[in-house]
N, C-alpha and C. Protein backbone atom coordinates (compact mmCIF):
# COMPACT_ATOMS: atom_id res chain seq x y z
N UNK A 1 16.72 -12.79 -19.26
CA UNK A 1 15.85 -12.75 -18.12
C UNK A 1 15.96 -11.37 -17.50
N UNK A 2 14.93 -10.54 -17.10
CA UNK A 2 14.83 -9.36 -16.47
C UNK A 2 13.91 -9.88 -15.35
N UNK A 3 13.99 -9.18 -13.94
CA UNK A 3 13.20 -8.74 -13.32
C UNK A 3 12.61 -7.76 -13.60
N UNK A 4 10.92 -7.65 -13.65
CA UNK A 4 9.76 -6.79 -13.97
C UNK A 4 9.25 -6.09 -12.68
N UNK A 5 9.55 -6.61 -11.51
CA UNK A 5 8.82 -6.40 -10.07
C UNK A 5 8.90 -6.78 -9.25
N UNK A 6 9.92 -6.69 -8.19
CA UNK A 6 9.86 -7.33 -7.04
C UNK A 6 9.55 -6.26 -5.63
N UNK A 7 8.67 -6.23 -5.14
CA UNK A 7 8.34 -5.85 -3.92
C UNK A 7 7.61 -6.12 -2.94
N UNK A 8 7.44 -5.46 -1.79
CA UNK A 8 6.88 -5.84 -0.51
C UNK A 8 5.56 -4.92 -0.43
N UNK A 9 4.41 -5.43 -0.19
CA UNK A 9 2.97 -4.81 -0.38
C UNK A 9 2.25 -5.25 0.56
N UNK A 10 1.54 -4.31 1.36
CA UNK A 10 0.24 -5.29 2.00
C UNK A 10 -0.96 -6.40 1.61
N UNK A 11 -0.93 -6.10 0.30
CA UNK A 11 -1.31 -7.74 -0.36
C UNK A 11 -1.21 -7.58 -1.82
N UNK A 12 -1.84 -8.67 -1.91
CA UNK A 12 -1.60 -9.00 -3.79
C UNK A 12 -2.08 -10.21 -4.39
N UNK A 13 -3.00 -10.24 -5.24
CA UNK A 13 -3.27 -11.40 -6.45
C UNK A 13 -2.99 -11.18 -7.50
N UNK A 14 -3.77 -12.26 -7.94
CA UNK A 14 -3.47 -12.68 -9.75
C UNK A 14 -5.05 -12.74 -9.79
N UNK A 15 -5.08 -12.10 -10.97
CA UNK A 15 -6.68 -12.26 -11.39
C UNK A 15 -6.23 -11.64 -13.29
N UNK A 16 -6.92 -12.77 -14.20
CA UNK A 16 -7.22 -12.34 -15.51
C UNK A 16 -5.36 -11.71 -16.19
N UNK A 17 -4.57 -12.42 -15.52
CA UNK A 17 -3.30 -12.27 -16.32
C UNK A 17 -2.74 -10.94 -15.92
N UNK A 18 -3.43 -10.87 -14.70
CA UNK A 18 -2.46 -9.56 -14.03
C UNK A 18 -2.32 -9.55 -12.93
N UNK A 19 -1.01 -9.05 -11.89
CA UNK A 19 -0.55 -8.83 -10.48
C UNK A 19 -1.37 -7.82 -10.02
N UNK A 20 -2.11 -7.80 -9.33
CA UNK A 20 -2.86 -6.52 -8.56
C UNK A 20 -2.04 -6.90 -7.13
N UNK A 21 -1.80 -5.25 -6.82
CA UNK A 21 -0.79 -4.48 -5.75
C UNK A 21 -1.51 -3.88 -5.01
N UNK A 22 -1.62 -3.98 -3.69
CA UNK A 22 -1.94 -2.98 -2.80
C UNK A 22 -1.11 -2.57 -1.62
N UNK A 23 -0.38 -1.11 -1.90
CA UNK A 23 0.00 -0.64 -0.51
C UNK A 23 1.51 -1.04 -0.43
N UNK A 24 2.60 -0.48 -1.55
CA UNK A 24 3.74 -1.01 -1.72
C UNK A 24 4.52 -0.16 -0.38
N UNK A 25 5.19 -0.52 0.62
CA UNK A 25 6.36 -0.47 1.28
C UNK A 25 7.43 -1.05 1.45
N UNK A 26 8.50 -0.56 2.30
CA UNK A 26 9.84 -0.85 2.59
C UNK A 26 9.99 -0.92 4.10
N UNK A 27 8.88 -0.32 5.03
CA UNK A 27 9.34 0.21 6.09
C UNK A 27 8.19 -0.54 6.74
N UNK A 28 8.03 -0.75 8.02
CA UNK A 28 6.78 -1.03 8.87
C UNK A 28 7.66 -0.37 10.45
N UNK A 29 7.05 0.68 10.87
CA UNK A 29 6.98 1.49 11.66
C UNK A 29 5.85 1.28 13.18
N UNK A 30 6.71 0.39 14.23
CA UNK A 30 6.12 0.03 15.33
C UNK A 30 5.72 0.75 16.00
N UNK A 31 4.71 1.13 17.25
CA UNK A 31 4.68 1.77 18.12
C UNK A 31 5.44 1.47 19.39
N UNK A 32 5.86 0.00 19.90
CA UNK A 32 6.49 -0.65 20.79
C UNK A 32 6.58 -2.40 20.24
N UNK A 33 7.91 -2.18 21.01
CA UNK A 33 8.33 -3.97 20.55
C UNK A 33 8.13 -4.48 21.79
N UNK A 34 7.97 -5.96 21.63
CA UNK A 34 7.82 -6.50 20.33
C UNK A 34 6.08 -6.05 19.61
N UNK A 35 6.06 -6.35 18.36
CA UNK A 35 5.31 -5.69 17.60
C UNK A 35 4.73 -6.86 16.79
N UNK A 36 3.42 -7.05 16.83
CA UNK A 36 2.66 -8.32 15.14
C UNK A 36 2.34 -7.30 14.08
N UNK A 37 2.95 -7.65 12.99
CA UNK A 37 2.51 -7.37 11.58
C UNK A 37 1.67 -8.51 11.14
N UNK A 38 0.10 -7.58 10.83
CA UNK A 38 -0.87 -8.75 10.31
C UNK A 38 -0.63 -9.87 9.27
N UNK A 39 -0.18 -8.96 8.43
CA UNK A 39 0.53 -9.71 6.81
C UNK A 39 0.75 -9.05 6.11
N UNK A 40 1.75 -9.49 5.02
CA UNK A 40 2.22 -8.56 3.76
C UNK A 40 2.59 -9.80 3.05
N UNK A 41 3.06 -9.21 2.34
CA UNK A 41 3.54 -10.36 0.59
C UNK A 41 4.26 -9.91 0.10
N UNK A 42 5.00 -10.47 -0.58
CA UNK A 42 6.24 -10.50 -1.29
C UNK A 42 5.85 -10.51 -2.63
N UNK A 43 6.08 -9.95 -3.91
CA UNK A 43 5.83 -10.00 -5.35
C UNK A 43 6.84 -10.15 -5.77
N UNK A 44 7.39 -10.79 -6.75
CA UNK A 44 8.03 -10.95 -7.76
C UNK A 44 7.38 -10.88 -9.14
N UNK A 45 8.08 -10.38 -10.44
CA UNK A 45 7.41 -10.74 -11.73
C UNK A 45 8.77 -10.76 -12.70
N UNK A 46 8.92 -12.09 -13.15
CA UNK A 46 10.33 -12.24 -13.69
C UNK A 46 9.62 -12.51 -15.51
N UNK A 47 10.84 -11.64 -16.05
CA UNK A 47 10.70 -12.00 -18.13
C UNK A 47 11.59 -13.10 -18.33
N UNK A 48 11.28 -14.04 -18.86
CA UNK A 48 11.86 -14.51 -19.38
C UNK A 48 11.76 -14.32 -21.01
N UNK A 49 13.28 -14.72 -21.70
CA UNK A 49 12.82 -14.70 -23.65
C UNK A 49 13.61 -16.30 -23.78
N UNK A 50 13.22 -16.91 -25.01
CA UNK A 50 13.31 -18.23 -25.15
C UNK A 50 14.80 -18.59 -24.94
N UNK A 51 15.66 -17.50 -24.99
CA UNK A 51 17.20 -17.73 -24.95
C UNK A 51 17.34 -18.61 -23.44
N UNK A 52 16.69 -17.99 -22.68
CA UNK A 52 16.77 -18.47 -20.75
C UNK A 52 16.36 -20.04 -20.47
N UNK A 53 16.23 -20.49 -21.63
CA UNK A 53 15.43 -21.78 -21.59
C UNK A 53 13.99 -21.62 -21.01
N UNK A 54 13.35 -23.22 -21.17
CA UNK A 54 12.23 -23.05 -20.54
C UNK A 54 11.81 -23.77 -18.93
N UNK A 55 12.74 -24.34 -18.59
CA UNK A 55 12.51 -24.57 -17.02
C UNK A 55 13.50 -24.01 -16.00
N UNK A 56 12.65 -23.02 -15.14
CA UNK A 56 13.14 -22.69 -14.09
C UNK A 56 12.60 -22.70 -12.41
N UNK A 57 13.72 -22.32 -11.64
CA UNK A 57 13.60 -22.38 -10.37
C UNK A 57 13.64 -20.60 -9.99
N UNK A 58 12.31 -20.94 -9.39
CA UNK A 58 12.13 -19.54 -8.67
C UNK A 58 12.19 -19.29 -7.05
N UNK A 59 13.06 -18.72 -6.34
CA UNK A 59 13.17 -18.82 -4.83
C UNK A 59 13.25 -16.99 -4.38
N UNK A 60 12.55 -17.06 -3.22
CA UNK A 60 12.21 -15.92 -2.12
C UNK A 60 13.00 -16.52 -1.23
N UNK A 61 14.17 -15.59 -0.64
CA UNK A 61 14.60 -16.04 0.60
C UNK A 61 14.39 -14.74 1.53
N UNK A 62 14.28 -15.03 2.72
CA UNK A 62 14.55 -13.75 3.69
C UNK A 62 15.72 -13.89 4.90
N UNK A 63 16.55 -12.91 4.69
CA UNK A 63 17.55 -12.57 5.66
C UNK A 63 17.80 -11.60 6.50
N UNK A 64 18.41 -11.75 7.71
CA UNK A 64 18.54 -10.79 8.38
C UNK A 64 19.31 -9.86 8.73
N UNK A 65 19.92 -8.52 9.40
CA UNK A 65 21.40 -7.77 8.87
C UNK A 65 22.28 -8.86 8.68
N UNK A 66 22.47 -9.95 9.60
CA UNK A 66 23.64 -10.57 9.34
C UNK A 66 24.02 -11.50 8.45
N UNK A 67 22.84 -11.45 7.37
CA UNK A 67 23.12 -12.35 6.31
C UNK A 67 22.68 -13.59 6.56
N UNK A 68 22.15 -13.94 7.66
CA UNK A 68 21.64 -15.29 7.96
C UNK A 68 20.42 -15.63 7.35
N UNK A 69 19.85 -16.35 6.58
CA UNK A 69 18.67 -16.79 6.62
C UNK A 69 17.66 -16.85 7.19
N UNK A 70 16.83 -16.23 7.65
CA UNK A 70 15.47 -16.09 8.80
C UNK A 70 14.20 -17.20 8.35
N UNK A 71 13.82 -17.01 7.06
CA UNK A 71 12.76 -17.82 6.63
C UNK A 71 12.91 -18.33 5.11
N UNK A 72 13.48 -19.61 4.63
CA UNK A 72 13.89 -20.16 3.74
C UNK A 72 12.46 -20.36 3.05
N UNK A 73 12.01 -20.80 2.75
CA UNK A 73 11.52 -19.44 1.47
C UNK A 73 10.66 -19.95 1.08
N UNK A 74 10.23 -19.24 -0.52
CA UNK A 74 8.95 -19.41 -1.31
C UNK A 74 10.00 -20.02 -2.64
N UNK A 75 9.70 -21.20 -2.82
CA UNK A 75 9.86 -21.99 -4.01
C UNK A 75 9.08 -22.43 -4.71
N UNK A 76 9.37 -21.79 -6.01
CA UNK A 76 8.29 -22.58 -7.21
C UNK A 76 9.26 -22.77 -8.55
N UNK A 77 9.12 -24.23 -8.70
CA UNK A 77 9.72 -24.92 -10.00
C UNK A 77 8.48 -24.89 -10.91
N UNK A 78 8.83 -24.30 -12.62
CA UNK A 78 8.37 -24.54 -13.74
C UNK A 78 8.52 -24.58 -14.74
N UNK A 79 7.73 -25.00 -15.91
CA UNK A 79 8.16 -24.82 -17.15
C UNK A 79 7.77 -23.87 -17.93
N UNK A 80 7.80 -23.24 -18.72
CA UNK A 80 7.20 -21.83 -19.58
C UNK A 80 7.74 -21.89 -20.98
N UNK A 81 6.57 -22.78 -21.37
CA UNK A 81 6.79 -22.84 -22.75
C UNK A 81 6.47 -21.43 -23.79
N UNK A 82 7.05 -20.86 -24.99
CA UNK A 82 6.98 -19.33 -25.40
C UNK A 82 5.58 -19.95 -26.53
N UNK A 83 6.04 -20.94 -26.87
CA UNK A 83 4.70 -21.08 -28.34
C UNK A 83 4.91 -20.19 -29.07
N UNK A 84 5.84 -19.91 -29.52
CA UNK A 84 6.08 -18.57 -30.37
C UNK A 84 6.44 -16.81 -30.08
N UNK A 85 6.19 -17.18 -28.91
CA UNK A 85 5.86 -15.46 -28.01
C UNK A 85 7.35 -14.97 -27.90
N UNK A 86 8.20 -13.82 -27.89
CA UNK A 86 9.78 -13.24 -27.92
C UNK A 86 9.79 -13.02 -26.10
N UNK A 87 8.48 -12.99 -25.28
CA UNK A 87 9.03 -13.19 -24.10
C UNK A 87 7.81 -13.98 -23.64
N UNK A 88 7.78 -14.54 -21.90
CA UNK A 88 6.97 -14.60 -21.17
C UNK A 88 7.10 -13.90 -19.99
N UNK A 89 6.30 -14.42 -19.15
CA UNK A 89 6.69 -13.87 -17.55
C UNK A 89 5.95 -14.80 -16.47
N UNK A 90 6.66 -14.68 -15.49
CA UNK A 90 6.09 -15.65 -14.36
C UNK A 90 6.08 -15.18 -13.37
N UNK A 91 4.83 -15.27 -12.35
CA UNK A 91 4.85 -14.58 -11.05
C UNK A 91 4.53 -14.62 -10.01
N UNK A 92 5.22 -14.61 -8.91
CA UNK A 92 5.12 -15.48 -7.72
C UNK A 92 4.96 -14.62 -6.32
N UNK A 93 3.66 -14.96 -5.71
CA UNK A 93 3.50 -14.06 -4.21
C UNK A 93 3.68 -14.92 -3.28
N UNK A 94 4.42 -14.00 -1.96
CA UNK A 94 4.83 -15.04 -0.76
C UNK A 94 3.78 -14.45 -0.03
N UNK A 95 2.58 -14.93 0.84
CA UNK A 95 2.42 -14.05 1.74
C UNK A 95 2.52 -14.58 2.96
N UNK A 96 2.91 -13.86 3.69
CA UNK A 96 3.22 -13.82 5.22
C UNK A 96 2.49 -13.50 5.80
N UNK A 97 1.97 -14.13 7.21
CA UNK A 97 0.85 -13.80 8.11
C UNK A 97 0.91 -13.47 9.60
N UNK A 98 1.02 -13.02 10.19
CA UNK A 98 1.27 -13.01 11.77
C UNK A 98 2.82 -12.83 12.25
N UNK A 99 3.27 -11.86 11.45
CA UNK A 99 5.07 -12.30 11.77
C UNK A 99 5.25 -10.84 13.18
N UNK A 100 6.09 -11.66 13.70
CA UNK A 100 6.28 -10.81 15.41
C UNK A 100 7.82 -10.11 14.77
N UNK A 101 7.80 -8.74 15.65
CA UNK A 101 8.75 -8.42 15.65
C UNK A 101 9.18 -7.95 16.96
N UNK A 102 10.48 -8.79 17.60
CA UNK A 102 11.01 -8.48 19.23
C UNK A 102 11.41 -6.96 19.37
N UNK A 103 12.23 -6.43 18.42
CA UNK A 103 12.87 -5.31 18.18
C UNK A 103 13.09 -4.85 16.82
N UNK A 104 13.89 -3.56 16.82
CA UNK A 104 14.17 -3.18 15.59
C UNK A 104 15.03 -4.24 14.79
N UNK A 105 14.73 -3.89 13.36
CA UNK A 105 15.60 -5.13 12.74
C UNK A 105 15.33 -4.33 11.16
N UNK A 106 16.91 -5.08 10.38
CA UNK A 106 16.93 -4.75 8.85
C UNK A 106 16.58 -5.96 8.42
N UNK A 107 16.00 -6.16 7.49
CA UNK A 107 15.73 -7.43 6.60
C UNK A 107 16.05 -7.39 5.56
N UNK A 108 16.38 -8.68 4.51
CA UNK A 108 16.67 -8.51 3.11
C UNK A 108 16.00 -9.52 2.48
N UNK A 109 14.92 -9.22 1.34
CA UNK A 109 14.11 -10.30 0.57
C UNK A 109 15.28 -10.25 -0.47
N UNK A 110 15.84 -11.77 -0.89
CA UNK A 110 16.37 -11.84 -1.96
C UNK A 110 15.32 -12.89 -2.87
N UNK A 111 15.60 -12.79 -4.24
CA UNK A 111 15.07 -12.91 -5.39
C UNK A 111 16.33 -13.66 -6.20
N UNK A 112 15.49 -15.34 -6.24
CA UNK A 112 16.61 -15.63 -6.82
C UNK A 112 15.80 -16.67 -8.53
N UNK A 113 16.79 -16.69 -9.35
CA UNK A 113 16.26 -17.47 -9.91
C UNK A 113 17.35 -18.58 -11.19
N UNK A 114 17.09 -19.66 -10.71
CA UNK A 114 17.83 -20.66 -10.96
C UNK A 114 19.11 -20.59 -10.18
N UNK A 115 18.84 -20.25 -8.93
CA UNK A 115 20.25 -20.49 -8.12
C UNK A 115 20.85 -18.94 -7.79
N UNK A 116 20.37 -18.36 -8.62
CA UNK A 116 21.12 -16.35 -8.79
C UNK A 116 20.71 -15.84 -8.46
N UNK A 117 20.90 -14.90 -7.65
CA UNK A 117 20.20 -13.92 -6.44
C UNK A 117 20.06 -12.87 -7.95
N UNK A 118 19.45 -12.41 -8.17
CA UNK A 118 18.61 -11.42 -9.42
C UNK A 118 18.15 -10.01 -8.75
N UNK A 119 17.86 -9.81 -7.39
CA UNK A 119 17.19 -8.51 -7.12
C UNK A 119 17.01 -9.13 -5.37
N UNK A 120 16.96 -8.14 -4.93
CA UNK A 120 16.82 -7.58 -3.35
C UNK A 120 15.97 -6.85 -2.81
N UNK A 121 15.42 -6.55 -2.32
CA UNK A 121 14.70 -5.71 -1.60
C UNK A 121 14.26 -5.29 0.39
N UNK A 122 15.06 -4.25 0.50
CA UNK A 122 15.40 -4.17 2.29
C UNK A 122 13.89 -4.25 2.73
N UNK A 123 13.60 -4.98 4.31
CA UNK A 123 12.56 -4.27 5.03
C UNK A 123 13.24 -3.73 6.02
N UNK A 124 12.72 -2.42 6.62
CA UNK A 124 13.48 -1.93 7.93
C UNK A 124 11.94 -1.87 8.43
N UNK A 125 12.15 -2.40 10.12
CA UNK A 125 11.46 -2.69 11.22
C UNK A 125 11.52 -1.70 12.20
N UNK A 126 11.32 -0.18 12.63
CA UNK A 126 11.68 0.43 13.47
C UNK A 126 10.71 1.08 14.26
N UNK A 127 10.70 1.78 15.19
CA UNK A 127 9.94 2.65 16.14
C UNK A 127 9.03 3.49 16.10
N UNK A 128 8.29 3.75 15.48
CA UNK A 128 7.38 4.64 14.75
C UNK A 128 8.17 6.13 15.40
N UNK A 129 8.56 7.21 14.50
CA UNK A 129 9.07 8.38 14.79
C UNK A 129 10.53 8.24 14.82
N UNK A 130 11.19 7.09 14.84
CA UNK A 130 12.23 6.73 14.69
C UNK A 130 12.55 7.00 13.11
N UNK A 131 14.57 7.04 13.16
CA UNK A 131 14.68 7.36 11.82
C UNK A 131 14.80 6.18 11.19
């Protein structure tokens, strides 16, 4: 199993067997808090090869500096049969809509799959002109 893609974008579909990306960041840069972010999404794109078996659990969690859990998540259970194929892939968007922010803040999207945190990805929330 490899991770192929996990990031934070201002949006994203699936159309015709492909992830279309728009507008990949890490950062969202306020003018004053508290602050609404319209929406963004979360991407993942995980390989699997027939060794990984064929049913898995896919989870998005989001945390905050302190490791706490903020928004328990995007879960999707499946099966992925290969039919012959040496890999597949499966791929999953969270999107988020209207999320407030009081103040500055670090975030952490973890990427887990079958229970195993697999990949991470920070958001930092700060002041526009801020470092």
């Amino acid at each position: 199993m490899q991770v192929d893609l996990f990031i934070l974008c201002d949006a994203a579909t699936f159309g015709s067997g492909k992830v279309n990306v728009l507008g990949v960041f890490d950062c969202i840069s306020a003018v004053e808090f508290p602050c609404n972010h319209d929406s963004f999404s979360v991407v993942a794109k995980v390989r699997f090869s027939p060794q990984d078996g064929t049913h898995h659990v896919l989870t998005i969690n989001r945390s905050d500096s302190y490791g706490d859990v903020i928004d328990a998540s995007k879960r999707e259970e499946f099966d992925l049969p290969f039919d012959g194929l040496a890999t597949r892939t499966y791929s999953i968007i969270w999107n988020l809509r209207g999320e407030e922010f009081s103040k500055p803040t670090e975030e952490l999207f973890s990427l887990h799959v079958d229970e195993q945190c697999v990949a991470t990805v920070p958001l930092s929330v700060r002041l526009k002109g801020g470092n």
